[in-house]
PDB file of N, CA and C in Angstrom:
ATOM      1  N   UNK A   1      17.710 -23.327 -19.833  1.00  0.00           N
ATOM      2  CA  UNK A   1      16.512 -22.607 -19.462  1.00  0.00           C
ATOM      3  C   UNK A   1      15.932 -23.247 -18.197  1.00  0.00           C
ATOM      4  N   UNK A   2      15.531 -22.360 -16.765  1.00  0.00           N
ATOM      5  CA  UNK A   2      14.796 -23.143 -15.875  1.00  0.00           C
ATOM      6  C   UNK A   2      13.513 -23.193 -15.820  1.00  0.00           C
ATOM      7  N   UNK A   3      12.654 -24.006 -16.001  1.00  0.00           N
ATOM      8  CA  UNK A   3      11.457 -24.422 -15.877  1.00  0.00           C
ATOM      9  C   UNK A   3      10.719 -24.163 -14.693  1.00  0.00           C
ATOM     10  N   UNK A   4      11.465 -23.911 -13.511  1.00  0.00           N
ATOM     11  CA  UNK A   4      11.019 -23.898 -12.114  1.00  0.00           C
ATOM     12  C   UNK A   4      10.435 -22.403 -12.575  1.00  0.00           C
ATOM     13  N   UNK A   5       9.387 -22.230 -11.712  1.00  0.00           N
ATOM     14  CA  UNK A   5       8.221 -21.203 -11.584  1.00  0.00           C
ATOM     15  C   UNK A   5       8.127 -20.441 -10.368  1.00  0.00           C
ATOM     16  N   UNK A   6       8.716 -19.476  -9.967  1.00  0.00           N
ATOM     17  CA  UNK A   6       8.602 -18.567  -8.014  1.00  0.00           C
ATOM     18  C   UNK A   6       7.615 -19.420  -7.889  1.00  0.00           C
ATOM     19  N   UNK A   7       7.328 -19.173  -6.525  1.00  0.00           N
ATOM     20  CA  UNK A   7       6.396 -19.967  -5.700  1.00  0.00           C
ATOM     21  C   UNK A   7       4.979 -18.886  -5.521  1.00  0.00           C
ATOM     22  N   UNK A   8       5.559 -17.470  -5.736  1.00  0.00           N
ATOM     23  CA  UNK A   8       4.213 -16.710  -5.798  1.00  0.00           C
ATOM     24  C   UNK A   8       3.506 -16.333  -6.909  1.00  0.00           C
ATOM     25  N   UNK A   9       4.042 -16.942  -8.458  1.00  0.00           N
ATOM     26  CA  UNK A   9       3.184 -17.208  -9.330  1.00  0.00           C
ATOM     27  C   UNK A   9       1.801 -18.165  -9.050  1.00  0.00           C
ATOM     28  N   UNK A  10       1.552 -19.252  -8.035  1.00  0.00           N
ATOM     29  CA  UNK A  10       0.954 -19.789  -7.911  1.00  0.00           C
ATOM     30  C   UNK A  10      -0.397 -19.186  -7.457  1.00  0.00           C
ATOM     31  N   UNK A  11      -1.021 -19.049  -7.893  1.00  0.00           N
ATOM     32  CA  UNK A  11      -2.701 -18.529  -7.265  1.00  0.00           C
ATOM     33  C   UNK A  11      -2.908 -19.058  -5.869  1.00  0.00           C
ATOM     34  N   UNK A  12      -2.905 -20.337  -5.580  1.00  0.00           N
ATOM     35  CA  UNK A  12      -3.064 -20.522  -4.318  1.00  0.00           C
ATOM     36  C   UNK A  12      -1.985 -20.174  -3.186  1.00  0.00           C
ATOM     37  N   UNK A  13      -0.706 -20.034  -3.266  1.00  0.00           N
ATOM     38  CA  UNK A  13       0.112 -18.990  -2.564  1.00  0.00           C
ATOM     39  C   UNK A  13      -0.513 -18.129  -2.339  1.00  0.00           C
ATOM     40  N   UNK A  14      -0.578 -17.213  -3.694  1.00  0.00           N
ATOM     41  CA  UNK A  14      -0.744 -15.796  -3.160  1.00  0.00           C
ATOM     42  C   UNK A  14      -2.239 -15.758  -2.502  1.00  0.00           C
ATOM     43  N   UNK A  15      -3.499 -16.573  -2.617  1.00  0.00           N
ATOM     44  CA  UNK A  15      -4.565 -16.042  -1.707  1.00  0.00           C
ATOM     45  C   UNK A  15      -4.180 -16.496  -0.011  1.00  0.00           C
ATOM     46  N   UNK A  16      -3.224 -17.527   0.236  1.00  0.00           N
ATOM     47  CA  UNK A  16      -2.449 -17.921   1.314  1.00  0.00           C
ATOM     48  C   UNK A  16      -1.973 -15.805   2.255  1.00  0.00           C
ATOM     49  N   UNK A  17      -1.303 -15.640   1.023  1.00  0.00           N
ATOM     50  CA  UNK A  17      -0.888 -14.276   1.465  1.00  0.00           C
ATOM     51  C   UNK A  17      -1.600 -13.281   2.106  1.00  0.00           C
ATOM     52  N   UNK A  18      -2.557 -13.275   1.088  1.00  0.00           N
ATOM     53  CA  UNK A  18      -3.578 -12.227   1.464  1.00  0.00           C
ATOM     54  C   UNK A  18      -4.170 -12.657   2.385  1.00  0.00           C
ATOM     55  N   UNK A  19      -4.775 -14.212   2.603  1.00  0.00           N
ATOM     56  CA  UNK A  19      -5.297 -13.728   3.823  1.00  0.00           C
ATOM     57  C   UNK A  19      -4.581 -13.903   5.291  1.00  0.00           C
ATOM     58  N   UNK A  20      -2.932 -13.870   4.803  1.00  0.00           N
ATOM     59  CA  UNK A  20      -2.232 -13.677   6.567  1.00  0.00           C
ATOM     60  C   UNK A  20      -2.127 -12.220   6.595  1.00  0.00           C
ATOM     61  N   UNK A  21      -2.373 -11.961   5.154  1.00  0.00           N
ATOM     62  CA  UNK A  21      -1.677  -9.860   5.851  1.00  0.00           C
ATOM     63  C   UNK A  21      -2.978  -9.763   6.486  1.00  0.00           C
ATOM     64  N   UNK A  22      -4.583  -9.912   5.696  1.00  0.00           N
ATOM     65  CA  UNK A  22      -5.552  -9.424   6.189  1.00  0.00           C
ATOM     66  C   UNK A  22      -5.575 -10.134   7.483  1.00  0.00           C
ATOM     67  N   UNK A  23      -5.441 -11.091   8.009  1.00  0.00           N
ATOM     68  CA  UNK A  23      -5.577 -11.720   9.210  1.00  0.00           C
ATOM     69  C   UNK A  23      -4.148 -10.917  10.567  1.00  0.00           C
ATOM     70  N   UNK A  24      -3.341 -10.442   9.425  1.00  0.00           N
ATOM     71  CA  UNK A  24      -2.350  -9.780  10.798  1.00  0.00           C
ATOM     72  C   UNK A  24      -3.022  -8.254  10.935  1.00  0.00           C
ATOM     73  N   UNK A  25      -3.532  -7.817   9.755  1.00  0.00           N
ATOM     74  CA  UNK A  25      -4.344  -6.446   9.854  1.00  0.00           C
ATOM     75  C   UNK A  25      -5.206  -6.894  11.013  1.00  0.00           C
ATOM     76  N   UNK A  26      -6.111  -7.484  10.784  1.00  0.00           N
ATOM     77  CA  UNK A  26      -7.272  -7.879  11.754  1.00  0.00           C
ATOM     78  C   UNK A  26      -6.813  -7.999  13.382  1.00  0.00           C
ATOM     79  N   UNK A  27      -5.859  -8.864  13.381  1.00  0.00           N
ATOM     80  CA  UNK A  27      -5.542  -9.016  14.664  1.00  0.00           C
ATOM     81  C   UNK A  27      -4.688  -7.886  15.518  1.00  0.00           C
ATOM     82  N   UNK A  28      -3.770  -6.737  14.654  1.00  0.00           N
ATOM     83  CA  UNK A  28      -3.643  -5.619  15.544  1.00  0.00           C
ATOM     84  C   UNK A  28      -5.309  -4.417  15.913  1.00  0.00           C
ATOM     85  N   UNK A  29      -5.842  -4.544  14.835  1.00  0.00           N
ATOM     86  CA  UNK A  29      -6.937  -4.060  14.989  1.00  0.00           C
ATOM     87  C   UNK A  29      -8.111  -4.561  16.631  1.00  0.00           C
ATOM     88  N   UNK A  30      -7.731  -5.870  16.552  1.00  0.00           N
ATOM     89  CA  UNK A  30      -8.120  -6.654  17.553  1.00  0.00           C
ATOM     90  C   UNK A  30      -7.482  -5.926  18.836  1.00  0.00           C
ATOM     91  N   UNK A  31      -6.156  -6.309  18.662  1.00  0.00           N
ATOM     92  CA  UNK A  31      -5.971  -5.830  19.961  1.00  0.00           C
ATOM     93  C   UNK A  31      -5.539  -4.804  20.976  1.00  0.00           C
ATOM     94  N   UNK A  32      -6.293  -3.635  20.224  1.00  0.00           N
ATOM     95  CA  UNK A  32      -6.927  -2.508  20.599  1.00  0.00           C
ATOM     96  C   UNK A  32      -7.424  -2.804  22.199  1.00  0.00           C
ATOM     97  N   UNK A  33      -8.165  -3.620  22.249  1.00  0.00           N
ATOM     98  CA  UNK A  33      -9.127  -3.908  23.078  1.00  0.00           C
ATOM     99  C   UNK A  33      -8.394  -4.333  24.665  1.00  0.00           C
ATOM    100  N   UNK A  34      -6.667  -4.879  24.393  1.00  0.00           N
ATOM    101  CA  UNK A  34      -6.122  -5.318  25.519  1.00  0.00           C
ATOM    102  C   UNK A  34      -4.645  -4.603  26.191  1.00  0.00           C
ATOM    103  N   UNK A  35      -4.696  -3.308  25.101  1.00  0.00           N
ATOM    104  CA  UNK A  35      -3.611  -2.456  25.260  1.00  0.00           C
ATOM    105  C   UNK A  35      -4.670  -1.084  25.520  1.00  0.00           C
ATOM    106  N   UNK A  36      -3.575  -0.622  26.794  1.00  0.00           N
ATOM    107  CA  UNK A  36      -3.994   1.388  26.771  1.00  0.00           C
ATOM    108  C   UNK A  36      -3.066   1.717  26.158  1.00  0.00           C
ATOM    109  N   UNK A  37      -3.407   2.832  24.972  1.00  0.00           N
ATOM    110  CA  UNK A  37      -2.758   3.131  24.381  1.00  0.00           C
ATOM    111  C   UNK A  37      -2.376   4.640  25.121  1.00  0.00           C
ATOM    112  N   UNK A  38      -2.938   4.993  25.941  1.00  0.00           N
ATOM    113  CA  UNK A  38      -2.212   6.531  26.014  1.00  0.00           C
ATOM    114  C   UNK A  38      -2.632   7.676  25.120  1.00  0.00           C
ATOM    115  N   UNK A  39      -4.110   7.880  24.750  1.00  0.00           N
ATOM    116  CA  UNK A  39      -4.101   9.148  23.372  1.00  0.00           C
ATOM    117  C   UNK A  39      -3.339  10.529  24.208  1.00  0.00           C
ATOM    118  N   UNK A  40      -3.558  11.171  23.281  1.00  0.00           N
ATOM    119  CA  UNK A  40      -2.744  12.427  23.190  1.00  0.00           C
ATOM    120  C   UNK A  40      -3.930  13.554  23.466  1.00  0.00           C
ATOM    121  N   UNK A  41      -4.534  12.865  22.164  1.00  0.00           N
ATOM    122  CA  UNK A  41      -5.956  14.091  21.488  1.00  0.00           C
ATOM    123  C   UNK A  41      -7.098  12.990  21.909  1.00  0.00           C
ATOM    124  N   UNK A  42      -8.286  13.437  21.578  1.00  0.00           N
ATOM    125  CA  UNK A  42      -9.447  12.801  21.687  1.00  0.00           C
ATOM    126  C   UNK A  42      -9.559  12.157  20.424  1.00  0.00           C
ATOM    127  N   UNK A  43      -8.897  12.385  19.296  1.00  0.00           N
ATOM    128  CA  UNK A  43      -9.018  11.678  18.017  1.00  0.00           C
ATOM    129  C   UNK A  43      -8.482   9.940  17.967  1.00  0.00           C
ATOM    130  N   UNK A  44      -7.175  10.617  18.793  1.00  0.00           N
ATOM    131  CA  UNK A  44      -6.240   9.197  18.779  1.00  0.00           C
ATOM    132  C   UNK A  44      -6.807   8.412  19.681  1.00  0.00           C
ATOM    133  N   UNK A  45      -7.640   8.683  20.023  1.00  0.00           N
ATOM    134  CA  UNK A  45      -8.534   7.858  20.988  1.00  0.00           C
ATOM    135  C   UNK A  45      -9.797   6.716  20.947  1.00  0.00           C
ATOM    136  N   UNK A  46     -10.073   7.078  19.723  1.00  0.00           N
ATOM    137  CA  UNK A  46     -10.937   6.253  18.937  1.00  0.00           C
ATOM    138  C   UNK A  46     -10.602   4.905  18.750  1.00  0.00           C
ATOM    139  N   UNK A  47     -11.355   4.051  19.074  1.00  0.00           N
ATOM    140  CA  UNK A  47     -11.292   2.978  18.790  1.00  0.00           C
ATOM    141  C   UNK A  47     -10.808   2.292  17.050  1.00  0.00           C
ATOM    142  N   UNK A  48      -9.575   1.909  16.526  1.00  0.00           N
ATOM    143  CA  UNK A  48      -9.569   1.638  15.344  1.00  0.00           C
ATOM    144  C   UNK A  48      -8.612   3.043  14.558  1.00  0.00           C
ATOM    145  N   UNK A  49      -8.649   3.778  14.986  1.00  0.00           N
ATOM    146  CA  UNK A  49      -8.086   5.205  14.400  1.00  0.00           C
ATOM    147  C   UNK A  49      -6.419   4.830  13.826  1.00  0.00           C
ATOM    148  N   UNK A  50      -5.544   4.467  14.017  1.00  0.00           N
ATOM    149  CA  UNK A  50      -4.672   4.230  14.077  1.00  0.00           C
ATOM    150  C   UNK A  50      -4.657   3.046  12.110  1.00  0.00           C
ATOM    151  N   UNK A  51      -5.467   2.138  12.540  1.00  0.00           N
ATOM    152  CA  UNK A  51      -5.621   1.427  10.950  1.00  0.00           C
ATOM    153  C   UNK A  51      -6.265   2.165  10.032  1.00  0.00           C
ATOM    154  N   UNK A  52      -7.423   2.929  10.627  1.00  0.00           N
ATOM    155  CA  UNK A  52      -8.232   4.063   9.169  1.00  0.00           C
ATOM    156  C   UNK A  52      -7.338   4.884   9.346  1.00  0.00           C
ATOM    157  N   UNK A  53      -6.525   5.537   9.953  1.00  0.00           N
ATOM    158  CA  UNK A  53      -5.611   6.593   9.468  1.00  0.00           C
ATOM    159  C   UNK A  53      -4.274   6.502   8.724  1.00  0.00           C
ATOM    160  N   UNK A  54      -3.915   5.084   8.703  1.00  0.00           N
ATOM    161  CA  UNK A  54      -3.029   4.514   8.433  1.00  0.00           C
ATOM    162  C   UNK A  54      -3.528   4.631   6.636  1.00  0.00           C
ATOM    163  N   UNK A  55      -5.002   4.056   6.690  1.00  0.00           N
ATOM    164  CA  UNK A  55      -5.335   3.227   5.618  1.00  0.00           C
ATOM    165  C   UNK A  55      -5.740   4.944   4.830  1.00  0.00           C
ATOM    166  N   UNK A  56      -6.404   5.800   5.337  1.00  0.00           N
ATOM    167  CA  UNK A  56      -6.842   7.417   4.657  1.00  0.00           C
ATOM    168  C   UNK A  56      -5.113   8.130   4.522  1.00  0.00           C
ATOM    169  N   UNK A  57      -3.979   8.032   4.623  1.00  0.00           N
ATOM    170  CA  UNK A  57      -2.931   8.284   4.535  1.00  0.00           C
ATOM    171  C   UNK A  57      -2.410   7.837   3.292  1.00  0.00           C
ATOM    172  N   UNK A  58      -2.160   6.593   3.223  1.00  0.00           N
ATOM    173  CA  UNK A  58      -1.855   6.015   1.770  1.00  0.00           C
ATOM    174  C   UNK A  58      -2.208   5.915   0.749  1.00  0.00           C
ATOM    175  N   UNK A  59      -4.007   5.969   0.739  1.00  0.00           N
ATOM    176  CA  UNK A  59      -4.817   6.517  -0.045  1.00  0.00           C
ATOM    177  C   UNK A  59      -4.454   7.987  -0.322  1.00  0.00           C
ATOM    178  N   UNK A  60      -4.646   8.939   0.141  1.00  0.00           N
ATOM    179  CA  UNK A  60      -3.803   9.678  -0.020  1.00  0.00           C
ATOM    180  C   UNK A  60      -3.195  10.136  -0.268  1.00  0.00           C
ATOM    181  N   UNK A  61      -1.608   9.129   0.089  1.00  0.00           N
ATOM    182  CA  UNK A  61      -0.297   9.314  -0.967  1.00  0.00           C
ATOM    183  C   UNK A  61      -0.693   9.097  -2.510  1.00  0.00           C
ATOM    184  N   UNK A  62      -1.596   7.771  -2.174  1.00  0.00           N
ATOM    185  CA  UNK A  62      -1.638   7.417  -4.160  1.00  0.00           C
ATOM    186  C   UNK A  62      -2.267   8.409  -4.301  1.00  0.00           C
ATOM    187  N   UNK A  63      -3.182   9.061  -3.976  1.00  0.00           N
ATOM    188  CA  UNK A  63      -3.789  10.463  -4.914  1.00  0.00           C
ATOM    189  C   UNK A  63      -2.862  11.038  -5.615  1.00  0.00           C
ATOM    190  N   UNK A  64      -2.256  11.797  -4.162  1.00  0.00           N
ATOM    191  CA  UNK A  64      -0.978  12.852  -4.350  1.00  0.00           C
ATOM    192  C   UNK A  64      -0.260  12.388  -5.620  1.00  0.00           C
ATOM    193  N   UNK A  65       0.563  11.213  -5.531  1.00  0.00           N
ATOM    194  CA  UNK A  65       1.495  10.860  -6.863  1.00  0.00           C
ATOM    195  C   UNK A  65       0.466  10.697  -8.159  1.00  0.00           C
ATOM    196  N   UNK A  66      -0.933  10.275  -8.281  1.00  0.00           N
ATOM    197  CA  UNK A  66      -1.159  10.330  -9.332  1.00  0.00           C
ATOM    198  C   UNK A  66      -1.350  11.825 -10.024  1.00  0.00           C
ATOM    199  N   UNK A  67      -1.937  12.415  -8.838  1.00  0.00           N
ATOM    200  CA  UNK A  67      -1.715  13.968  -9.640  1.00  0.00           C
ATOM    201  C   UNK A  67      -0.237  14.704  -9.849  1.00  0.00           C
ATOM    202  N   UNK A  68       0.933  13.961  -9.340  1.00  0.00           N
ATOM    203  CA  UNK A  68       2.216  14.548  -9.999  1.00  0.00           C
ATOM    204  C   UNK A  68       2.415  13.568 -10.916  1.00  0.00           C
ATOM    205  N   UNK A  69       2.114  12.720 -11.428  1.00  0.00           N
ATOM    206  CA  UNK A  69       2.341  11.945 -12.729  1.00  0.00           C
ATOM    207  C   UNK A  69       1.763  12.786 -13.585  1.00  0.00           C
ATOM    208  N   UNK A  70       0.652  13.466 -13.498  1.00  0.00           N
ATOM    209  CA  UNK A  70      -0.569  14.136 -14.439  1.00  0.00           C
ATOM    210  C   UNK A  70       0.745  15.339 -14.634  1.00  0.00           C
ATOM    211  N   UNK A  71       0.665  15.714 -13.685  1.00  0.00           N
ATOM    212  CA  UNK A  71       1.290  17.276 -14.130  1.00  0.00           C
ATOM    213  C   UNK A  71       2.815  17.024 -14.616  1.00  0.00           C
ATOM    214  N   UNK A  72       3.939  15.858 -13.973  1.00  0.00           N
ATOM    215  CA  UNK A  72       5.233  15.518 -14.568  1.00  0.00           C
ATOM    216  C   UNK A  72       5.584  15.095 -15.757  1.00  0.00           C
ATOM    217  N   UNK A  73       4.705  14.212 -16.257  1.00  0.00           N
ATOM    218  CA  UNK A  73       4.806  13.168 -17.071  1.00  0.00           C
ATOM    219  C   UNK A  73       4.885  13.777 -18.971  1.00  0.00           C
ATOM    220  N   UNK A  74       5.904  13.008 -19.217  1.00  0.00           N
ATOM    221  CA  UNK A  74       6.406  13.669 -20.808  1.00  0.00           C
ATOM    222  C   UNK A  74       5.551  12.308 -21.458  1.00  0.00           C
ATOM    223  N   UNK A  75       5.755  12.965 -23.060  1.00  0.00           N
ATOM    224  CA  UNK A  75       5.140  12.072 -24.213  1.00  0.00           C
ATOM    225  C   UNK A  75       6.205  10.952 -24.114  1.00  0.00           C
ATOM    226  N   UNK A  76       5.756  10.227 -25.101  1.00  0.00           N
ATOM    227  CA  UNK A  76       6.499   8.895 -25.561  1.00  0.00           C
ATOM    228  C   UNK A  76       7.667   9.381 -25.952  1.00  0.00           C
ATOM    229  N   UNK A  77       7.866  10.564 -27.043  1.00  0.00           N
ATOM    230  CA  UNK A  77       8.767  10.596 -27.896  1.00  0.00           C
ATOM    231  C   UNK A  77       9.914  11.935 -27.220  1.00  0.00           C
ATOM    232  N   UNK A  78       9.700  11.788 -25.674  1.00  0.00           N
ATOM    233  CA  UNK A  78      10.528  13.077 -25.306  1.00  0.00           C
ATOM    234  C   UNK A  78      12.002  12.486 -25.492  1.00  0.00           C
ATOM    235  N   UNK A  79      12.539  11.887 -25.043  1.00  0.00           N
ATOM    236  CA  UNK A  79      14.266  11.566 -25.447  1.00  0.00           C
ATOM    237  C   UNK A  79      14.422  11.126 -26.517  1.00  0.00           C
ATOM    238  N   UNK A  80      13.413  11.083 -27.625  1.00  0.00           N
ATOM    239  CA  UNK A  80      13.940  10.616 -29.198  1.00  0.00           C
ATOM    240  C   UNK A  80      14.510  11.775 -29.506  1.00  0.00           C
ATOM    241  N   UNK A  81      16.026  11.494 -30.352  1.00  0.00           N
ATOM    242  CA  UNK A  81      16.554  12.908 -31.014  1.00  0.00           C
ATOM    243  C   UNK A  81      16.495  12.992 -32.904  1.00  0.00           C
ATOM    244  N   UNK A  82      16.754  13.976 -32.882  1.00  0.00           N
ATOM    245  CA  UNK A  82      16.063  14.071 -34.712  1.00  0.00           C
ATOM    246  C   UNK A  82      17.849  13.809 -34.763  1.00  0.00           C
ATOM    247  N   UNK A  83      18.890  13.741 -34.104  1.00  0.00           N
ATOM    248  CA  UNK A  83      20.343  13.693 -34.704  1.00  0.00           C
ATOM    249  C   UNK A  83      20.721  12.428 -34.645  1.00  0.00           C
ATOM    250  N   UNK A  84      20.086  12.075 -35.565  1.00  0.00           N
ATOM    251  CA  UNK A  84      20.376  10.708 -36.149  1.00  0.00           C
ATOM    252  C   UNK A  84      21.920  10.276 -37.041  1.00  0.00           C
ATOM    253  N   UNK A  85      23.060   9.790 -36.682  1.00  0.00           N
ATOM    254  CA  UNK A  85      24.338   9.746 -37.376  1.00  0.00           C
ATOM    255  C   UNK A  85      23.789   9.057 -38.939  1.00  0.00           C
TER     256      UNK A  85
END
């Protein structure tokens, strides 16, 4: 039996994690400010648009799939068969 434990069971890892994603979030968000981006539309033009649309997108998706779980989703007992040998 191994005793050794992943390294991201550790609580202090994982807040390590979170705050490099939030800190790499932050810093493309940042540097908005030193790139032309070129919009298209007046939307894509917004300062930040690109991470809230990113972030209203995926939100989003999870909606979407939770309402096809609602409408897909069988009971417990759908592949039990009564033909028992």
């Amino acid at each position: 039996m191994n005793d050794h434990t992943h390294w991201l069971d550790n609580p202090a890892h994982r807040r390590w994690l979170w705050r490099g994603f939030l800190g790499v979030l932050l810093l493309t968000v940042v540097v908005e400010f030193a790139i032309d981006l070129h919009p298209h539309f007046d939307l894509d033009g917004v300062f930040g648009f690109h991470a809230w649309y990113g972030f209203l997108t995926c939100a989003a998706m999870v909606g979407v799939a939770k309402l096809l779980a609602l409408l897909l989703k069988r009971s417990d007992t759908y592949y039990d068969t009564d033909d028992e040998p």
